[in-house]
N, C-alpha and C. Protein backbone atom coordinates (compact mmCIF):
# COMPACT_ATOMS: atom_id res chain seq x y z
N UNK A 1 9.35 26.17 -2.73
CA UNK A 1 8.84 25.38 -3.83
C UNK A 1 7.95 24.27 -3.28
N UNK A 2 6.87 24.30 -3.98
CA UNK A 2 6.19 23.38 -3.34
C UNK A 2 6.16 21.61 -4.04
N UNK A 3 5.74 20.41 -3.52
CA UNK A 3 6.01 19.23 -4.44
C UNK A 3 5.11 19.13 -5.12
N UNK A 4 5.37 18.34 -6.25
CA UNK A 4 4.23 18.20 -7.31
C UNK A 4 3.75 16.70 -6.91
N UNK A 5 3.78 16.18 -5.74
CA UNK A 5 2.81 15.03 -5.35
C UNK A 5 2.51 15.28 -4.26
N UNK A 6 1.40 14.94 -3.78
CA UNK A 6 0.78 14.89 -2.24
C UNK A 6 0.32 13.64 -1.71
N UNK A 7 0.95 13.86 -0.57
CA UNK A 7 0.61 12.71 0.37
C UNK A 7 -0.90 13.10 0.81
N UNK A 8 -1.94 11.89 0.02
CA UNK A 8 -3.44 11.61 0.56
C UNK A 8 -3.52 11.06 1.92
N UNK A 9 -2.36 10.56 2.10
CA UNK A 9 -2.80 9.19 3.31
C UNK A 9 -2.08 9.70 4.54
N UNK A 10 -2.97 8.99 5.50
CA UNK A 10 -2.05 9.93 6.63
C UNK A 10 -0.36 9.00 6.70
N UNK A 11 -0.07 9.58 7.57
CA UNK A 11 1.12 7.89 7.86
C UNK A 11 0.98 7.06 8.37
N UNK A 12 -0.25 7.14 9.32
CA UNK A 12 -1.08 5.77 10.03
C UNK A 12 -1.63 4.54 9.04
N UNK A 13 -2.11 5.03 7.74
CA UNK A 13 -2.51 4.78 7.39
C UNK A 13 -1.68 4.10 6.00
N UNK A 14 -0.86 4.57 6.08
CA UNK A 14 0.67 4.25 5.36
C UNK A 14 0.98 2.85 5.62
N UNK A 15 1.32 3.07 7.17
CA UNK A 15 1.61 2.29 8.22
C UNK A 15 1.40 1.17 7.64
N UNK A 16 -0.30 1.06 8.12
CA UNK A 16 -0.97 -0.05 7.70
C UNK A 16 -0.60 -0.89 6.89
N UNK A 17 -1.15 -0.07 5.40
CA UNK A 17 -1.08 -0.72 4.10
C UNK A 17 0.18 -1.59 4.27
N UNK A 18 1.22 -1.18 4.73
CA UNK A 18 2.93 -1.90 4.72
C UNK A 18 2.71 -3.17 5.56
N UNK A 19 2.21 -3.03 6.66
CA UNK A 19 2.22 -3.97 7.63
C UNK A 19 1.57 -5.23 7.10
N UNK A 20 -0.19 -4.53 6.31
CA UNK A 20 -1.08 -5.54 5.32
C UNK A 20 0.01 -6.37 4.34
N UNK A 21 1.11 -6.03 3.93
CA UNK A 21 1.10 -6.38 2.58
C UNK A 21 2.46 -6.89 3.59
N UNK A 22 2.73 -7.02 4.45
CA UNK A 22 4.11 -7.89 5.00
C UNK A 22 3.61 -8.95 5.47
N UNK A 23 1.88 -8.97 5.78
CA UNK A 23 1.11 -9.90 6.20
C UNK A 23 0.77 -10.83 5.98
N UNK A 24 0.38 -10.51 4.63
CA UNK A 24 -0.21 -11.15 3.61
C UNK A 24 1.06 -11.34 2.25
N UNK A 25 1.89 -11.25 2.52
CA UNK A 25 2.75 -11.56 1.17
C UNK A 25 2.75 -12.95 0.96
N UNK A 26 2.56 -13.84 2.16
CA UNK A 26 2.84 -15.59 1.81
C UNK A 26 1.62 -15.86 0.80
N UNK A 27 0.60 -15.33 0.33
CA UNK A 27 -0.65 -15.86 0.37
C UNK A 27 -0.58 -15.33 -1.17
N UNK A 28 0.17 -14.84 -1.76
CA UNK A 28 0.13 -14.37 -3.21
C UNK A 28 1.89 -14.59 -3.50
N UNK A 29 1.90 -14.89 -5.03
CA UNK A 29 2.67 -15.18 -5.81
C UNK A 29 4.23 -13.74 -5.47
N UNK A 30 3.97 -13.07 -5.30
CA UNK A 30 5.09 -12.37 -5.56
C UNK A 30 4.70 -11.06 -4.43
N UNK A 31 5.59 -10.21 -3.84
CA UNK A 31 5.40 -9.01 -2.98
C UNK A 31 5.04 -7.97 -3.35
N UNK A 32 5.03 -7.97 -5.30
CA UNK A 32 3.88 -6.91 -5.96
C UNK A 32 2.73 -7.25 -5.92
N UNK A 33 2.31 -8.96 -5.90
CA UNK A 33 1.14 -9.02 -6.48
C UNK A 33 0.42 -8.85 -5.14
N UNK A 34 0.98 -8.82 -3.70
CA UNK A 34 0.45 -8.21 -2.51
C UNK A 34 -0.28 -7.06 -2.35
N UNK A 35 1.06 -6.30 -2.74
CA UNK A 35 0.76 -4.96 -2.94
C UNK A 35 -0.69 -4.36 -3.87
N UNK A 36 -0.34 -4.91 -5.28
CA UNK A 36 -1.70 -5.03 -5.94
C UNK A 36 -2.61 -5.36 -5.53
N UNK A 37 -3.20 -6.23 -4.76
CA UNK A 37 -4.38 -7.00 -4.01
C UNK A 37 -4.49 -6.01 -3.20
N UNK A 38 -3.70 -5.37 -1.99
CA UNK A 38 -4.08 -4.59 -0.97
C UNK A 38 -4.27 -3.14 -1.31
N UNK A 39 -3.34 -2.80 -2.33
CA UNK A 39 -3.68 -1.08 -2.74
C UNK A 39 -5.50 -1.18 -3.40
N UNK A 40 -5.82 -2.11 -4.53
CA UNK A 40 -7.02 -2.43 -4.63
C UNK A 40 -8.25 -1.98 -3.90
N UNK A 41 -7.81 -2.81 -2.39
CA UNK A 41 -8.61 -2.99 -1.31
C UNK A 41 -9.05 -1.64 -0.81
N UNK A 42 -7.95 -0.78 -0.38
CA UNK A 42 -7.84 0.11 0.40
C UNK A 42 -7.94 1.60 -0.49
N UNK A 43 -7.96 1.27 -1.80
CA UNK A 43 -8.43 2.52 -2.33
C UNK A 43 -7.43 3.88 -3.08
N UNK A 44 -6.39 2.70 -3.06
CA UNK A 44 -5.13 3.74 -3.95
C UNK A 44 -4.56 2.66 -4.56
N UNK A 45 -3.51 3.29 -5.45
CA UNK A 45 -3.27 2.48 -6.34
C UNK A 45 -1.62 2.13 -6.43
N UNK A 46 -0.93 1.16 -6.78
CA UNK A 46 0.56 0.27 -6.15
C UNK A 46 1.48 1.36 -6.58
């Protein structure tokens, strides 16, 4: 059976985004609104 979602991103790239948004969490109101700002950035969505 195959899944009905696919991973676009590699895991490097996974990586990242997590690391961005552990980075940057002081600098915005809450650890979604990180997330929101950086998925934005990078071209997928929270």
């Amino acid at each position: 059976m195959t899944s009905k979602t696919t991973n676009k991103f590699s895991p490097e790239v996974r990586a990242r985004a997590v690391r961005m948004v552990l980075d940057h969490e002081a600098e915005h109101p809450s650890r979604w609104a990180a997330i929101m700002s950086i998925s934005g950035k990078i071209g997928c969505t929270a």
